[in-house]
N, C-alpha and C. Protein backbone atom coordinates (compact mmCIF):
# COMPACT_ATOMS: atom_id res chain seq x y z
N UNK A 1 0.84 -1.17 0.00
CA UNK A 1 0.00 0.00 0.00
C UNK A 1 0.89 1.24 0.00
N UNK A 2 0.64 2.19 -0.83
CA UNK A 2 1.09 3.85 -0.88
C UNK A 2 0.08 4.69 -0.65
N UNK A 3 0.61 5.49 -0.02
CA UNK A 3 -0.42 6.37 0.47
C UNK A 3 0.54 7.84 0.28
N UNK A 4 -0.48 8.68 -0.17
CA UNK A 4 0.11 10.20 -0.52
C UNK A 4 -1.35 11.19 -0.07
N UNK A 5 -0.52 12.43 0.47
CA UNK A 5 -1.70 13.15 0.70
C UNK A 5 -1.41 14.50 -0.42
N UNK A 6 -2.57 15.03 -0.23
CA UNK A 6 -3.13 16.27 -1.68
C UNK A 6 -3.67 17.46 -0.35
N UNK A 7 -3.12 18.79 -0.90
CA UNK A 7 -3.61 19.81 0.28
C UNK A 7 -3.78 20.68 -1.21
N UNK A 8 -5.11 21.43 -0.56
CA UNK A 8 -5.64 22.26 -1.65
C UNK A 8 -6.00 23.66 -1.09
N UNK A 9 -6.09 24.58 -1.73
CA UNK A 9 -6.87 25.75 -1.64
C UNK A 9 -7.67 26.41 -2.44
N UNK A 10 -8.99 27.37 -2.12
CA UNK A 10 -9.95 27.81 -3.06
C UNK A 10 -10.92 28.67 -2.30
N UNK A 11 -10.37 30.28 -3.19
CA UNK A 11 -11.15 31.12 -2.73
C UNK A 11 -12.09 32.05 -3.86
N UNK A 12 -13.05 32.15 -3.21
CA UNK A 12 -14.11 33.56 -4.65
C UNK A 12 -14.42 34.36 -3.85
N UNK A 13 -14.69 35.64 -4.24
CA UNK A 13 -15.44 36.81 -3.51
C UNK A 13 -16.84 36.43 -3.94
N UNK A 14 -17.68 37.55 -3.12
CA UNK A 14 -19.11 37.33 -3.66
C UNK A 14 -19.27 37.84 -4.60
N UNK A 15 -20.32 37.40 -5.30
CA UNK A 15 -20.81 38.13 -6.77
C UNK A 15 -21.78 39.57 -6.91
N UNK A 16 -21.52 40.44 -7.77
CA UNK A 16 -22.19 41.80 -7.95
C UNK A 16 -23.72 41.54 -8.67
N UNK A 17 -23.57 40.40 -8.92
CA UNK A 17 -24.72 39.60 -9.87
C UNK A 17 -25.96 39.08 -9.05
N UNK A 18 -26.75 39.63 -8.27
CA UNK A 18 -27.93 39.44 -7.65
C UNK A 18 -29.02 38.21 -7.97
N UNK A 19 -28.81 37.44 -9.56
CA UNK A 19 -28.88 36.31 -10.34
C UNK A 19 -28.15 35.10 -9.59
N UNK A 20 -27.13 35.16 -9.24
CA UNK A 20 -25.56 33.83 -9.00
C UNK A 20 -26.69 33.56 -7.82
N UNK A 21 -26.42 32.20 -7.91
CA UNK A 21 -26.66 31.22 -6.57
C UNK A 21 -25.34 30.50 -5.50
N UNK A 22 -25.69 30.83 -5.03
CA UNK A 22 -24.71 30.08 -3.64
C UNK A 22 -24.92 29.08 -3.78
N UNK A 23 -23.45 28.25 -3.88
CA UNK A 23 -23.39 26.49 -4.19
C UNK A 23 -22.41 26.30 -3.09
N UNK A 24 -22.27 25.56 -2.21
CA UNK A 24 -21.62 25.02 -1.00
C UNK A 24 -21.68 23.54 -1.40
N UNK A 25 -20.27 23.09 -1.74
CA UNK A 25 -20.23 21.11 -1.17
C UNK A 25 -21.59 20.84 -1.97
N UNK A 26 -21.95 21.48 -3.37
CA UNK A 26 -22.97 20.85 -3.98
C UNK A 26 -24.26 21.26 -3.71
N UNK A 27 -24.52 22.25 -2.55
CA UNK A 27 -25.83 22.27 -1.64
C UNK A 27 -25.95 23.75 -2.49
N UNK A 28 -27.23 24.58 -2.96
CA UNK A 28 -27.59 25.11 -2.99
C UNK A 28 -28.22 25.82 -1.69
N UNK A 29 -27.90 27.40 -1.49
CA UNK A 29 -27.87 27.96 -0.46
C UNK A 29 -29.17 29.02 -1.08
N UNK A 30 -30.60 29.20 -0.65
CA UNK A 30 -30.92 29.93 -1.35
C UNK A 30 -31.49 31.40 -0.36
N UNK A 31 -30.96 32.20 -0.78
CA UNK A 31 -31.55 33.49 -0.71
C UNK A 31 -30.11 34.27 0.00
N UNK A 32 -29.08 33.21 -0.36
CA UNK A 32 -27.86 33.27 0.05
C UNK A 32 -26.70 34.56 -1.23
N UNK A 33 -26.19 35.49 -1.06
CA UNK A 33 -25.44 35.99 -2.45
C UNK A 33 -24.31 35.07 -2.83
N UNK A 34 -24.74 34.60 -4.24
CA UNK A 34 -23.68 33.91 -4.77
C UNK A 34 -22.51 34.33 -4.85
N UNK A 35 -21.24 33.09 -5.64
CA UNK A 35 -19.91 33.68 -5.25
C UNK A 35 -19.32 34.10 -6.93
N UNK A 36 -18.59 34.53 -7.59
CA UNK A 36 -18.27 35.11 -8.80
C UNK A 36 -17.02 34.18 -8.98
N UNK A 37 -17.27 33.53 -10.44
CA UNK A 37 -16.60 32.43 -10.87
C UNK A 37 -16.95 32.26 -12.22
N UNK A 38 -16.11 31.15 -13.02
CA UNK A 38 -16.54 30.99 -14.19
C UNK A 38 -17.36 29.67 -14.29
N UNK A 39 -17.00 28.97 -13.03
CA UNK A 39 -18.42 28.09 -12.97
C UNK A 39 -19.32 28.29 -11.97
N UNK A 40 -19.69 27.24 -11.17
CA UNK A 40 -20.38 28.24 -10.05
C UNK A 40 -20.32 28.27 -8.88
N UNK A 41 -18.72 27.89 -8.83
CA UNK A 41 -17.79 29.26 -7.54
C UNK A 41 -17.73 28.27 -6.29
N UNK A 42 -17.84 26.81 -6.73
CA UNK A 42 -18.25 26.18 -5.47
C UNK A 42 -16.84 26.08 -4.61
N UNK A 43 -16.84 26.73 -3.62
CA UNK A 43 -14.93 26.54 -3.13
C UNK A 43 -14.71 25.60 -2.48
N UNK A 44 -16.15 24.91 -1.88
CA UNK A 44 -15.65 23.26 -1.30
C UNK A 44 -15.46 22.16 -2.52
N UNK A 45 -15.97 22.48 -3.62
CA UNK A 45 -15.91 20.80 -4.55
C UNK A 45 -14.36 21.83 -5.04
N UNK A 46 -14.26 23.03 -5.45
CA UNK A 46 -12.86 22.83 -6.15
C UNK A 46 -11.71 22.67 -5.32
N UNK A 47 -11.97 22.70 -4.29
CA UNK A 47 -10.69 22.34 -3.24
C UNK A 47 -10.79 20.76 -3.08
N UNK A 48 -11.52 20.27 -2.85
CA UNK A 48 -12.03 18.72 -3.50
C UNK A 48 -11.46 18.27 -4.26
N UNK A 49 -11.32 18.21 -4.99
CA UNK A 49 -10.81 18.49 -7.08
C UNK A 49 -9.31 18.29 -7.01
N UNK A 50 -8.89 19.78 -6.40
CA UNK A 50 -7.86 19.72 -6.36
C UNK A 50 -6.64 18.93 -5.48
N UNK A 51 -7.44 18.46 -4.21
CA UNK A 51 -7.23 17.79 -3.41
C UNK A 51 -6.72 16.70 -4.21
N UNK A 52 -7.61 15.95 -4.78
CA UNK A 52 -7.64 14.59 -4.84
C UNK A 52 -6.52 14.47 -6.54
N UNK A 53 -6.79 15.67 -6.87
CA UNK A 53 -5.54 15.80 -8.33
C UNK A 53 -4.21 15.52 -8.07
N UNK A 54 -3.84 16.48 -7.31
CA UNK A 54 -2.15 16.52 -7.28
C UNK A 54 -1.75 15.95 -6.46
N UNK A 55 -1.90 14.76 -5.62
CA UNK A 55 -1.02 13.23 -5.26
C UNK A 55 -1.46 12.62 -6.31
N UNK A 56 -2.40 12.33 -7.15
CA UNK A 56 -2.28 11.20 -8.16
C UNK A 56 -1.26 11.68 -9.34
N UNK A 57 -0.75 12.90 -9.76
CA UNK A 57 0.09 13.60 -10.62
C UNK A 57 -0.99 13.79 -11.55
N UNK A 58 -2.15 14.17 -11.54
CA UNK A 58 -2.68 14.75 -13.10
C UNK A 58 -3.27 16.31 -12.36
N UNK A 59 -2.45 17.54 -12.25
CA UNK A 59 -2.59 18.72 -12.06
C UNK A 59 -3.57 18.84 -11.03
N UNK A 60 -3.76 20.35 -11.69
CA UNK A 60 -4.95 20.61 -11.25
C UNK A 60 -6.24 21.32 -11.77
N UNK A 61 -6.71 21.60 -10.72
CA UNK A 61 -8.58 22.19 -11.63
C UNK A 61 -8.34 23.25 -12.61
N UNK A 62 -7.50 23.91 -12.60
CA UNK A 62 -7.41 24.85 -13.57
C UNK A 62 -6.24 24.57 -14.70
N UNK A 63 -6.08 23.35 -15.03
CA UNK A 63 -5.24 22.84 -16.03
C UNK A 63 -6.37 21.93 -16.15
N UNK A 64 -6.94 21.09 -15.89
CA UNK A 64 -8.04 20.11 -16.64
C UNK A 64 -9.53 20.82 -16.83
N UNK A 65 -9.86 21.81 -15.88
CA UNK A 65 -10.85 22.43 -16.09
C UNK A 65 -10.84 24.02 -16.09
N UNK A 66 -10.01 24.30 -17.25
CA UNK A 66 -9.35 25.89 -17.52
C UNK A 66 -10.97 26.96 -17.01
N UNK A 67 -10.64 27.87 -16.83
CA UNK A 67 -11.68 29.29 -16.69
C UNK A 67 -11.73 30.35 -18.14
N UNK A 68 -10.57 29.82 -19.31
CA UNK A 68 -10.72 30.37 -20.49
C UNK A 68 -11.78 29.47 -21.46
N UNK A 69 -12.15 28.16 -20.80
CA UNK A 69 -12.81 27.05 -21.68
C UNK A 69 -14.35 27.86 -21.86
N UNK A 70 -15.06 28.08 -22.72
CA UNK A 70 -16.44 28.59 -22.70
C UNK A 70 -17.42 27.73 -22.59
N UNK A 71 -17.19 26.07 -22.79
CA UNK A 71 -17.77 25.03 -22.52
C UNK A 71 -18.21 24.78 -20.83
N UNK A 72 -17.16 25.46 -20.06
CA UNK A 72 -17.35 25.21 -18.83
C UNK A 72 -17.75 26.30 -18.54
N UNK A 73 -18.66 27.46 -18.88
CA UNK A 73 -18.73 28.51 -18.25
C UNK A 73 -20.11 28.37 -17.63
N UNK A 74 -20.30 28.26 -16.13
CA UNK A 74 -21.32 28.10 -15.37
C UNK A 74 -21.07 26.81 -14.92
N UNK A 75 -20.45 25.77 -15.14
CA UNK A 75 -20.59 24.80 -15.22
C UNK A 75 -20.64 24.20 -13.33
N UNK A 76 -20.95 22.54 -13.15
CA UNK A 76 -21.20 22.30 -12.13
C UNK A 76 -19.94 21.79 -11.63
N UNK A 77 -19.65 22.46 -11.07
CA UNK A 77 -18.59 21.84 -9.69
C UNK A 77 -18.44 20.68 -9.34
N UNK A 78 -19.69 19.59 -8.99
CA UNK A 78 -19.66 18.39 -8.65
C UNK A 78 -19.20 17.66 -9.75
N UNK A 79 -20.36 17.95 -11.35
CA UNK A 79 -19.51 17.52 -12.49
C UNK A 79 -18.01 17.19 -12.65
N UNK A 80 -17.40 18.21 -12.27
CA UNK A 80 -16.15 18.26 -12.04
C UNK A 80 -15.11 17.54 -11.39
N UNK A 81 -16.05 17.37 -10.11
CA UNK A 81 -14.99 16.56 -9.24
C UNK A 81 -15.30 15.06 -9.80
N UNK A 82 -16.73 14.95 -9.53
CA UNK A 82 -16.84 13.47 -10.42
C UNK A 82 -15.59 13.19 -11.33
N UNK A 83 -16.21 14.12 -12.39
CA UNK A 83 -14.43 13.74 -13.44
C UNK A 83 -13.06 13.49 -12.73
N UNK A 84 -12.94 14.46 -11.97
CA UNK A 84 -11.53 13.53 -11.02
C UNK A 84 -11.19 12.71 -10.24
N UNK A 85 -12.70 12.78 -9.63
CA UNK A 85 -12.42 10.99 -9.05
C UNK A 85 -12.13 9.99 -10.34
N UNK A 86 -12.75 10.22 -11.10
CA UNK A 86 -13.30 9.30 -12.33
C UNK A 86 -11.52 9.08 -12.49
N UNK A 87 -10.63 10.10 -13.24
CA UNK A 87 -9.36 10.18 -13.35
C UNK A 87 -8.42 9.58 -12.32
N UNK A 88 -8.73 10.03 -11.26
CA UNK A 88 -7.92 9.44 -10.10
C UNK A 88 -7.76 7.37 -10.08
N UNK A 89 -9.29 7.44 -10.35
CA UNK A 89 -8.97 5.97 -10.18
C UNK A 89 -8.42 5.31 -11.38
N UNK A 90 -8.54 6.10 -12.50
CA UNK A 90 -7.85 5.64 -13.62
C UNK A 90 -6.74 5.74 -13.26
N UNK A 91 -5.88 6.35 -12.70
CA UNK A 91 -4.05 6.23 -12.50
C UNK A 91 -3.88 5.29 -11.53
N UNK A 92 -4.92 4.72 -11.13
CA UNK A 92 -4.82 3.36 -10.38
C UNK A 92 -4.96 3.48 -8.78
N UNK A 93 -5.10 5.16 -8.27
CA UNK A 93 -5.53 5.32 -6.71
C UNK A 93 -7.48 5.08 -6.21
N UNK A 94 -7.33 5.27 -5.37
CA UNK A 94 -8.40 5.67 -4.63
C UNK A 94 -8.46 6.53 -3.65
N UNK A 95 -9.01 7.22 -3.54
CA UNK A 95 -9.52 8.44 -2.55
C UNK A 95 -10.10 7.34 -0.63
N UNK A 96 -9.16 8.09 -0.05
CA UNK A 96 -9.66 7.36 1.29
C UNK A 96 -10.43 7.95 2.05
N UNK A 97 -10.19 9.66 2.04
CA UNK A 97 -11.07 10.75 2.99
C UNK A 97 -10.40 12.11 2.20
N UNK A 98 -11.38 12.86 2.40
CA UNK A 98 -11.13 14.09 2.15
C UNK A 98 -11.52 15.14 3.56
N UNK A 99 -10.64 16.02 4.32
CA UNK A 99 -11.43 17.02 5.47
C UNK A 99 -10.97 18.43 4.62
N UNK A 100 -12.30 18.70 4.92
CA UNK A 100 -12.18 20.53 4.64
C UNK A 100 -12.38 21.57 5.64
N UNK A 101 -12.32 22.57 5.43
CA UNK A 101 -12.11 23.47 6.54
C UNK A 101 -12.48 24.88 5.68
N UNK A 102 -13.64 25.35 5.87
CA UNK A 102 -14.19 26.30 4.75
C UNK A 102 -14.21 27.63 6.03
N UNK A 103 -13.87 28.79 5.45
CA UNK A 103 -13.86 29.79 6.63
C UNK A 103 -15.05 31.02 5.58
N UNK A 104 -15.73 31.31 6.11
CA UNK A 104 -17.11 32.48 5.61
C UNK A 104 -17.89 32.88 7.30
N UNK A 105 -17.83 34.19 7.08
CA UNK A 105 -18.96 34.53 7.78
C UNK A 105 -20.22 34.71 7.70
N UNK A 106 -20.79 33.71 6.09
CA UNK A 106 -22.02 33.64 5.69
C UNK A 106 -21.77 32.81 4.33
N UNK A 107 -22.98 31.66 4.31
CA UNK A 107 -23.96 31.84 5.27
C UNK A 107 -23.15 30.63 6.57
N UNK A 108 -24.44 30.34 7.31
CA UNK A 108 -23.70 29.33 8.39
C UNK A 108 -23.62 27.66 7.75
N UNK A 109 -22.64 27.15 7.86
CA UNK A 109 -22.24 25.82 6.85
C UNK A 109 -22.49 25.04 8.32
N UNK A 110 -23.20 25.02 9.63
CA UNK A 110 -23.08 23.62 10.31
C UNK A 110 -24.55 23.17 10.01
N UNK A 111 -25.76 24.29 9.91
CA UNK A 111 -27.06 23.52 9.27
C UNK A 111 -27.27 22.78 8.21
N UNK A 112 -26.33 22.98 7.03
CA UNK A 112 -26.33 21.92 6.18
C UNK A 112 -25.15 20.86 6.21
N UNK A 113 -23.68 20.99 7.00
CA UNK A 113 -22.96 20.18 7.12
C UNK A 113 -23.17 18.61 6.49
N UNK A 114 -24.32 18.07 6.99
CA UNK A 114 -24.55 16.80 7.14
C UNK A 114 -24.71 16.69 5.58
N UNK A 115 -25.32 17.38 5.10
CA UNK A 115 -26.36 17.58 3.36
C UNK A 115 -24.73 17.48 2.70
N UNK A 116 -24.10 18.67 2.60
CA UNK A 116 -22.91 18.57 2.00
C UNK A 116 -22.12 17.56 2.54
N UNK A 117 -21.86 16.45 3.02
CA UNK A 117 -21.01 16.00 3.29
C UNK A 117 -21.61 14.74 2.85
N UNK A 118 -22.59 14.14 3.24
CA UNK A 118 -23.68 13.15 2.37
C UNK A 118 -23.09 13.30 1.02
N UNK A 119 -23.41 14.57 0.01
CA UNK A 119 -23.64 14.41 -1.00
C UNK A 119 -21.86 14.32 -1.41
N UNK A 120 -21.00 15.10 -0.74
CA UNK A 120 -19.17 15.12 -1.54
C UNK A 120 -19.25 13.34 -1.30
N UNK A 121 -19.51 12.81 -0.23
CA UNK A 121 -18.98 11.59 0.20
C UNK A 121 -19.38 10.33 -1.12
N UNK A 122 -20.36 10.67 -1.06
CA UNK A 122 -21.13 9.96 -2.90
C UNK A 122 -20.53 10.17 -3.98
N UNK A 123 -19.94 11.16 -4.23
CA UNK A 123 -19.34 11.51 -5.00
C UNK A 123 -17.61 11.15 -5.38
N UNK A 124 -17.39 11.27 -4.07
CA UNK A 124 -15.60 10.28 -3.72
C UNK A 124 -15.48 9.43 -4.10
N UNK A 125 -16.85 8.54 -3.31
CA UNK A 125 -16.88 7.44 -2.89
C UNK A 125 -15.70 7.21 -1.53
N UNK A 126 -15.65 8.05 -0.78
CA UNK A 126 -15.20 7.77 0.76
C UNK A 126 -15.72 9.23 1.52
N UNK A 127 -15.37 8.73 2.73
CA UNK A 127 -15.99 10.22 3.95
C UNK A 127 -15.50 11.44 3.40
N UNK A 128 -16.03 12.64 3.30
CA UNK A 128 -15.63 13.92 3.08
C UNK A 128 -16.09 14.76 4.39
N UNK A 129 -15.11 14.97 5.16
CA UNK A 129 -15.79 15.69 6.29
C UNK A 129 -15.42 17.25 6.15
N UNK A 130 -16.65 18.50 6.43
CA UNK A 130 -16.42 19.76 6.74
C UNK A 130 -16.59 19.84 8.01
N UNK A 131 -15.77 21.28 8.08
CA UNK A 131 -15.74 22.53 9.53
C UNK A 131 -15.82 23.43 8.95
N UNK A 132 -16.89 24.51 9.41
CA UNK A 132 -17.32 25.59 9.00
C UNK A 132 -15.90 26.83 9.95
N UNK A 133 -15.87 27.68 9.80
CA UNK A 133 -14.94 28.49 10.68
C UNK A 133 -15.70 30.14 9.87
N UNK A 134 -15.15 30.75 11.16
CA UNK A 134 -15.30 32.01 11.16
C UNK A 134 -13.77 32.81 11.12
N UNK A 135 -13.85 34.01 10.22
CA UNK A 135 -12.41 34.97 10.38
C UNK A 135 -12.31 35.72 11.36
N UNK A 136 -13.58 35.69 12.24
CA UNK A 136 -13.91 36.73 13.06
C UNK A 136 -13.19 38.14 13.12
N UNK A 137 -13.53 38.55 11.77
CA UNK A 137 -13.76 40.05 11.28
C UNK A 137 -11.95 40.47 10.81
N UNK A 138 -11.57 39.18 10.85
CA UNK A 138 -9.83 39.37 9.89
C UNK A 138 -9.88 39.34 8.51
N UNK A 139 -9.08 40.58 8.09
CA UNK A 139 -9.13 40.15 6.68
C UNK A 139 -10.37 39.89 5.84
N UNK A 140 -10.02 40.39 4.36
CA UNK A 140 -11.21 40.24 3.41
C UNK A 140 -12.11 39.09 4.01
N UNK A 141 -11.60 38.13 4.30
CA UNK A 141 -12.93 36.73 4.85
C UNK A 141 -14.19 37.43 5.75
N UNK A 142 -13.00 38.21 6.85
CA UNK A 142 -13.58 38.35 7.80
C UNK A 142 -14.75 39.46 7.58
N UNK A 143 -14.21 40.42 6.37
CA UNK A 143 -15.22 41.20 5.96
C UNK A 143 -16.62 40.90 4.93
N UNK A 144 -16.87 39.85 5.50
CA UNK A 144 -17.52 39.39 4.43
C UNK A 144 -17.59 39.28 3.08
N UNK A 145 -16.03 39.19 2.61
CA UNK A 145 -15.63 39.74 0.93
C UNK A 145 -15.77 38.27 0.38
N UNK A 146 -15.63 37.46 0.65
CA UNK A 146 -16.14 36.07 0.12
C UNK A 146 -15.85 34.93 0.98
N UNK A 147 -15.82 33.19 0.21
CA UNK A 147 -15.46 32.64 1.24
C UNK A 147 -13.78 31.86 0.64
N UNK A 148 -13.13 30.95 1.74
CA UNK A 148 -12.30 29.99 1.41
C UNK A 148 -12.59 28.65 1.94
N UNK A 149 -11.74 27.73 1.42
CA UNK A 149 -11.64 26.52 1.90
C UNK A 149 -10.84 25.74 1.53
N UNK A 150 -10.09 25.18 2.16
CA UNK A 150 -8.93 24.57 2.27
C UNK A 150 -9.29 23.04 2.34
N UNK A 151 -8.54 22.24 1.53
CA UNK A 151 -8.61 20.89 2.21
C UNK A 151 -7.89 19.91 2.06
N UNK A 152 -7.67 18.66 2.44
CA UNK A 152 -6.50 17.47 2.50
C UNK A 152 -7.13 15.90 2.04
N UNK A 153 -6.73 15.87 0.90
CA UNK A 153 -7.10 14.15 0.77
C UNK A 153 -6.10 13.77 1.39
N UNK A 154 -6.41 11.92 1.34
CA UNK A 154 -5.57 11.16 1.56
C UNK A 154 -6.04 9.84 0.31
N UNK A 155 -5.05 9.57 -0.29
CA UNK A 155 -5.14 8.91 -1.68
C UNK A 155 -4.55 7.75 -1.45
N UNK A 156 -4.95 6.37 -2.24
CA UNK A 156 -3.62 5.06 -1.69
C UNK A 156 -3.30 4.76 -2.83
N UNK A 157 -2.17 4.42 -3.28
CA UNK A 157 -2.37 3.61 -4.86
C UNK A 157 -2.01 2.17 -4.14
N UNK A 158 -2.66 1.08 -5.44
CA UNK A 158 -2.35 -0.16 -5.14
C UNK A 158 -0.62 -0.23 -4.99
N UNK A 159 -0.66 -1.78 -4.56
CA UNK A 159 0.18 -2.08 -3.83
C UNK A 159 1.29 -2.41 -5.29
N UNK A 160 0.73 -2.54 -6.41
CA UNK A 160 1.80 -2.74 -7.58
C UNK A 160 2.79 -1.90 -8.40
N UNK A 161 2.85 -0.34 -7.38
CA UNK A 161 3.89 0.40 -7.74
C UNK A 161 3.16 1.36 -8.84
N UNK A 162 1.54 1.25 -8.87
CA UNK A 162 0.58 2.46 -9.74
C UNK A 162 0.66 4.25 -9.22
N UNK A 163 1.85 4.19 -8.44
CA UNK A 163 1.70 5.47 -8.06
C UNK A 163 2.26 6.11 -8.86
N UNK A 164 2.09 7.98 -9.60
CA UNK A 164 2.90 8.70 -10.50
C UNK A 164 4.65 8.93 -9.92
């Protein structure tokens, strides 16, 4: 067994666009101001994404899923990660857990916790656990200028030397 871990980051401000929907970990947030992106800004699935990309060696979200592509413009986040799990297990790993750690002072991420974490975990196919956090009033986060989220797979490749 090999085991490699993937640490990611992913931040958007909010959007000027009164239209954009708030997408969290897949969950639609509604009456929530969306975040400004060329898809739709989700900063838990692209830290996800990226997580689970760079220990298997195939990049990351913005080399397989560029922001100049017009095909992807709006596009779904989960879509996305799907595709990299999908990839991941093609280089012969598997995804063991993913934890995130999303910091916003809006909206509150522990009422849907369970919803988003249900739905990333389906999507892995292993546990995806969040923590919501506050900047408490540090920095753009803290000013309510958008959100982040950070997070850490842990990936195994088989035992036959399939690692990049």
């Amino acid at each position: 067994m090999s085991m490699r871990i993937g640490h990611a980051f992913d931040v958007h401000p909010f959007s000027d666009d009164p239209a954009r929907t708030m997408v969290l970990g897949g969950v639609t947030f509604p009456g929530e101001i969306g975040l400004a992106g060329h898809s739709d800004a989700d900063v838990i699935a692209h830290a996800c994404t990226d997580a689970i990309l760079s220990p298997a060696g195939l990049g990351d979200i913005g080399q397989l899923f560029p922001d100049t592509d017009p095909a992807l413009k709006g596009a779904d986040s989960i879509v996305l990660l799907t595709e990299a799990v999908r990839r991941v297990r093609e280089a012969g790993a598997t995804v063991v857990n993913i934890d995130v750690t999303v910091v916003a002072e809006r909206p509150k991420i522990a009422p849907r916790k369970a919803e988003m974490q249900a739905l990333l975990s389906g999507v892995v196919g292993a546990p995806v656990t969040i923590k919501g956090k506050r900047a408490e009033g540090l920095g753009a986060l803290g000013r309510a200028e958008g959100i982040a989220a950070w997070a850490v797979a842990l990936i195994d490749f088989a035992s036959d030397g399939g690692q990049p």
